[in-house]
Protein backbone atom coordinates (compact mmCIF):
# COMPACT_ATOMS: atom_id res chain seq x y z
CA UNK A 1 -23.78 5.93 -3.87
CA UNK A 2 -24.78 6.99 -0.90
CA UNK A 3 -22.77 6.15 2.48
CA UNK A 4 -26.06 4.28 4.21
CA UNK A 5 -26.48 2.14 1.07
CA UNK A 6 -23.05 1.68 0.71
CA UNK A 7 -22.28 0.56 4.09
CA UNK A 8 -25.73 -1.69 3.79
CA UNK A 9 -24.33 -3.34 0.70
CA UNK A 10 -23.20 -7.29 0.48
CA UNK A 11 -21.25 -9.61 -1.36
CA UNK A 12 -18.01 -7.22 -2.49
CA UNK A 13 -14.69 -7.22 -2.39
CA UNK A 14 -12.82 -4.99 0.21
CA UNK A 15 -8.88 -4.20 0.91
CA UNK A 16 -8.22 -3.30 4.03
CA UNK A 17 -5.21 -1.42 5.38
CA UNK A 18 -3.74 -1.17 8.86
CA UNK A 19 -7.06 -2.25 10.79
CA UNK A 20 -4.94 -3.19 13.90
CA UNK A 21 -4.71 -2.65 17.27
CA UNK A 22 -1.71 -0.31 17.54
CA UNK A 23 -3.28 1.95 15.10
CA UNK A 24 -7.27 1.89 15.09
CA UNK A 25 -7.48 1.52 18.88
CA UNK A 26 -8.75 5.12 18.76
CA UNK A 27 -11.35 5.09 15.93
CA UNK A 28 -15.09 4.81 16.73
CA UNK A 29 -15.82 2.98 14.12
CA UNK A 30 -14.07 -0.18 14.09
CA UNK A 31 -17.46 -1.87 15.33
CA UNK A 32 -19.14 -0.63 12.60
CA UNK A 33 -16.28 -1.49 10.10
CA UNK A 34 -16.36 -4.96 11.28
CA UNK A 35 -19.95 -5.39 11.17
CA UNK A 36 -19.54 -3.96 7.42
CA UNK A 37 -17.09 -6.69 6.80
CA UNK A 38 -19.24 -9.50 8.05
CA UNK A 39 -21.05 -9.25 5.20
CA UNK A 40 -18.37 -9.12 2.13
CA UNK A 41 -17.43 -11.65 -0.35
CA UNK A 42 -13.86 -11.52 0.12
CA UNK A 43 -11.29 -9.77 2.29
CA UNK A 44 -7.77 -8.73 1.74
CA UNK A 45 -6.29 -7.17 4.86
CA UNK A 46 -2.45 -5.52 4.16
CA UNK A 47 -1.10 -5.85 7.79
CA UNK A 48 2.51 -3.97 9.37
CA UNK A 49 3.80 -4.86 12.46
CA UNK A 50 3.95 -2.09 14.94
CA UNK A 51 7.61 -1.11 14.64
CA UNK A 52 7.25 -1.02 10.85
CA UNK A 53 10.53 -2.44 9.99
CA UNK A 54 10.10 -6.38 11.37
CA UNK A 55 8.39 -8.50 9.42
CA UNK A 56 4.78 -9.84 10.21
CA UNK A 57 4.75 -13.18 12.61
CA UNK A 58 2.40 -15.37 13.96
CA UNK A 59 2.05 -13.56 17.28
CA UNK A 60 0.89 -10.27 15.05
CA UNK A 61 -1.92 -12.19 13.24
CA UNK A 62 -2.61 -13.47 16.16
CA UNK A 63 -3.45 -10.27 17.83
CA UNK A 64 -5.44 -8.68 14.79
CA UNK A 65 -7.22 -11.88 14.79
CA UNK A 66 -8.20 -11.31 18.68
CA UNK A 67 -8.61 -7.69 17.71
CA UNK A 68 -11.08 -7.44 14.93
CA UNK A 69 -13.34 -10.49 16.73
CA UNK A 70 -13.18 -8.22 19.86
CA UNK A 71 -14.75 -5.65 17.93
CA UNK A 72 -17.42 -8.16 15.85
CA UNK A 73 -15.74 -9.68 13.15
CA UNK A 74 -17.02 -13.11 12.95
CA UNK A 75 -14.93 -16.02 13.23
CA UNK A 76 -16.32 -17.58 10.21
CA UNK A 77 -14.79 -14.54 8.18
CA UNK A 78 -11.30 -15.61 8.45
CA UNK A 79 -12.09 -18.12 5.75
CA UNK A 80 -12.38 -14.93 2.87
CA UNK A 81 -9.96 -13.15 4.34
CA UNK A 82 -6.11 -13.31 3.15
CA UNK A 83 -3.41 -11.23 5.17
CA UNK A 84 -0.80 -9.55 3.36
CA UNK A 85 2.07 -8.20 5.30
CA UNK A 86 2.55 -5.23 3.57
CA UNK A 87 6.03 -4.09 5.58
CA UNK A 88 6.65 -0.21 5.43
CA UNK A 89 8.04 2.79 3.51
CA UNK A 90 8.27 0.95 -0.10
CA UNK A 91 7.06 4.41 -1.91
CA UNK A 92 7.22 6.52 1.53
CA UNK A 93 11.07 8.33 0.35
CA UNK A 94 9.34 9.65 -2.76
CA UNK A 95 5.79 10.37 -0.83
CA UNK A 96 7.65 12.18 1.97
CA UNK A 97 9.81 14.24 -0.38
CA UNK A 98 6.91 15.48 -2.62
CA UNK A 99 7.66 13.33 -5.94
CA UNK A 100 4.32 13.80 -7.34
CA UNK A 101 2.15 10.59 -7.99
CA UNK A 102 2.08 10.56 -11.41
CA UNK A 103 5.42 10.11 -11.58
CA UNK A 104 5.56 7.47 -9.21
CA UNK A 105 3.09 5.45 -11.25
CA UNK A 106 5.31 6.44 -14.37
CA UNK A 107 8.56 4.73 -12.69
CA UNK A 108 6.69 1.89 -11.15
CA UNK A 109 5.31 0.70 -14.95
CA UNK A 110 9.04 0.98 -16.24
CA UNK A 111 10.22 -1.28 -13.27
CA UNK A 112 7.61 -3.88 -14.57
CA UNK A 113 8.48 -3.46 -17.78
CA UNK A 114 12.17 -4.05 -17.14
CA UNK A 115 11.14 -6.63 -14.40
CA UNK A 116 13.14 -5.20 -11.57
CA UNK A 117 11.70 -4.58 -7.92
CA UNK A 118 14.09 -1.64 -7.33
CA UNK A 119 13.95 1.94 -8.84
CA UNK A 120 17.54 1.49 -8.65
CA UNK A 121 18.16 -1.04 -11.22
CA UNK A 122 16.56 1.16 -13.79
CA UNK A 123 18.19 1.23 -16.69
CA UNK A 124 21.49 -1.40 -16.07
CA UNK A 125 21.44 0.12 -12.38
CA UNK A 126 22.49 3.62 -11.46
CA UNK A 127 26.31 1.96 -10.45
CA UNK A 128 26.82 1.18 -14.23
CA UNK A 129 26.99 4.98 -15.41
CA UNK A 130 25.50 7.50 -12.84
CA UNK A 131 25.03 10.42 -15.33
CA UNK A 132 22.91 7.79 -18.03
CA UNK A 133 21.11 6.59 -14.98
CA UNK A 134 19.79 10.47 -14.29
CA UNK A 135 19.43 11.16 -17.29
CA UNK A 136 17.10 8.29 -17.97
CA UNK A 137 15.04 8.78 -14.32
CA UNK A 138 14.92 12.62 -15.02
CA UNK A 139 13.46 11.60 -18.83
CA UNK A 140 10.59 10.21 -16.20
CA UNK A 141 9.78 12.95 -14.14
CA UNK A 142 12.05 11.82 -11.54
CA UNK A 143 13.55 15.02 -9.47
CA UNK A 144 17.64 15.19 -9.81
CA UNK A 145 17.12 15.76 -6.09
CA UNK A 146 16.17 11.60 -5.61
CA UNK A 147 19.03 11.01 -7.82
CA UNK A 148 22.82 10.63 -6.99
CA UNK A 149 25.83 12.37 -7.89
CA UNK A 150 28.87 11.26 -9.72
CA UNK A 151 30.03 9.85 -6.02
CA UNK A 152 27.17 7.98 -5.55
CA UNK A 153 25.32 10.18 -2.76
CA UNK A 154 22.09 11.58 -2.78
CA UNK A 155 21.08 14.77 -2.06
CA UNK A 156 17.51 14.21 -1.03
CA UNK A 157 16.53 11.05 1.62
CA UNK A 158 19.03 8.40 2.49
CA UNK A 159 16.46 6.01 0.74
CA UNK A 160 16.14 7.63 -2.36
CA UNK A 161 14.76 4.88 -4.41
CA UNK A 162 11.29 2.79 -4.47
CA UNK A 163 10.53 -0.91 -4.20
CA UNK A 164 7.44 -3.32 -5.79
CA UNK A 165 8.02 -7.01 -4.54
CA UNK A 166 6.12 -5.94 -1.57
CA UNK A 167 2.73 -7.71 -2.86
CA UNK A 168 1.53 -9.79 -5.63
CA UNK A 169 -0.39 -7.15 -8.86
CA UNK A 170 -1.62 -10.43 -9.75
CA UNK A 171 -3.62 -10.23 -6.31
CA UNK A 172 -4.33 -6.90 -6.24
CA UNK A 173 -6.19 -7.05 -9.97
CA UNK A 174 -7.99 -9.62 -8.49
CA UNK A 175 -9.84 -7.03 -6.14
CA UNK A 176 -10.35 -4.96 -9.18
CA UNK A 177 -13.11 -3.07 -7.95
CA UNK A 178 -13.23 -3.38 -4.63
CA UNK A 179 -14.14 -1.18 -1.44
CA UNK A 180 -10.60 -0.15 -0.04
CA UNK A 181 -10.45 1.14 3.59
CA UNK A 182 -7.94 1.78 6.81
CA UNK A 183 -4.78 3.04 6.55
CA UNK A 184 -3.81 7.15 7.02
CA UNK A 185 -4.93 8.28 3.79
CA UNK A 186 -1.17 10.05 2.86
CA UNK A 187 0.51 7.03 3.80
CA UNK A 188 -0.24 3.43 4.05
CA UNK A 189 -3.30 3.66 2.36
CA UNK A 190 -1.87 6.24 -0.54
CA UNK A 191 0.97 3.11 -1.22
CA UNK A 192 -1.52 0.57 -2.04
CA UNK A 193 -3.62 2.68 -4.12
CA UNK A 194 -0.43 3.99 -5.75
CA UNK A 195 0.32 0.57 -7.05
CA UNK A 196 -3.58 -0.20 -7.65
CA UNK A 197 -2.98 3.37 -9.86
CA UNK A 198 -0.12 1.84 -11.92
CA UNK A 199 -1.84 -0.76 -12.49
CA UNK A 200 -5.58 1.04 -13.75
CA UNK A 201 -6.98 -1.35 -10.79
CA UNK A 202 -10.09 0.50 -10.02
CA UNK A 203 -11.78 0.68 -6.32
CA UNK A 204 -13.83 2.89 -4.12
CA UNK A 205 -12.68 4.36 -1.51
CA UNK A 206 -14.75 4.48 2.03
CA UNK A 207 -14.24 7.87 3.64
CA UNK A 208 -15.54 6.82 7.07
CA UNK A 209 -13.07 4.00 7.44
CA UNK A 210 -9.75 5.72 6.62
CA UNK A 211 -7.87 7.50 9.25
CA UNK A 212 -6.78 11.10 9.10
């Protein structure tokens, strides 16, 4: 599809990451995003607040509210659009320290299938018996470097492991298919579609509405 018939289209589902004042104030296209959004089915915005760490409050919706209606969004909108505060750095200690994706997605479908939200409790937890708990991760692709020692430390980033209760699958299946936009394209954005990956949730990505 071409990007003029795409961006013409109606009537779809679109995730949208990061489309906030501290970080598309710079774009040029956030009036053109907005006017694409105008005319979607349904919206489902993952949101941060600015220092990454704190959680989303009121006074942050607030602002992207005042934000994307500054630059067109129509009021109206807000009724097919559902804000997700997506936090920070769930899959960012693997991303930033090379693990490659498809091992990622490998440990993230074991954490469902064990139903734990933390790479960590893998397997009984790595506290149980460290050298079983490597073994097992390594058995996924997971580099010894992301893995303690006998003592407990790691040798690669302070937060070695990964985390899924950030956002509901459930949700996210739901916008099987959808356009999926915003977000730096080896960060924010790469985490959602990580998790979309694990999950074989399909979407289409649009080029001229992802930063970097």
């Amino acid at each position: 599809m071409r990007l003029r018939e795409l961006l013409e289209g109606a009537n779809q589902k679109c995730i949208v990451v990061d489309i906030q004042r501290p970080f598309a104030s710079d774009e040029p296209w956030v009036g053109e995003l907005m006017e694409f959004l105008n005319k979607q089915e349904s919206i489902l915005l993952f949101a941060t607040h600015e220092d990454g760490e704190t959680r989303l409050d009121q006074r942050d919706i607030t602002d992207i509210k005042e934000y994307w209606e500054e630059n067109g969004f129509d009021p109206s909108g807000w009724n097919k659009t559902s804000i997700v505060d997506k936090g920070y750095g769930h899959l960012r200690g693997w991303m930033d320290e090379g693990v490659a994706s498809n091992v990622t997605i490998r440990v993230i479908r074991e954490m469902y299938q064990q139903k734990v939200t933390n790479s960590r409790e893998l397997f009984n937890g790595e506290g149980n018996d460290t050298q079983a708990y490597n073994d097992s991760m390594e058995q996924l692709g997971v580099p010894s470097s992301m893995l303690p020692d006998t003592e407990g430390n790691t040798a690669g980033m302070a937060d070695s492991s990964i985390e899924v209760e950030w956002t509901s699958v459930g949700q996210l299946k739901q916008f099987s298919g959808a356009y999926i936009m915003g977000g730096y394209r080896e960060e924010c954005l790469k985490e959602v579609q990580l998790l979309m990956n694990a999950f074989n949730i399909k979407y289409t990505q649009v080029q001229k509405f992802i930063f970097g």
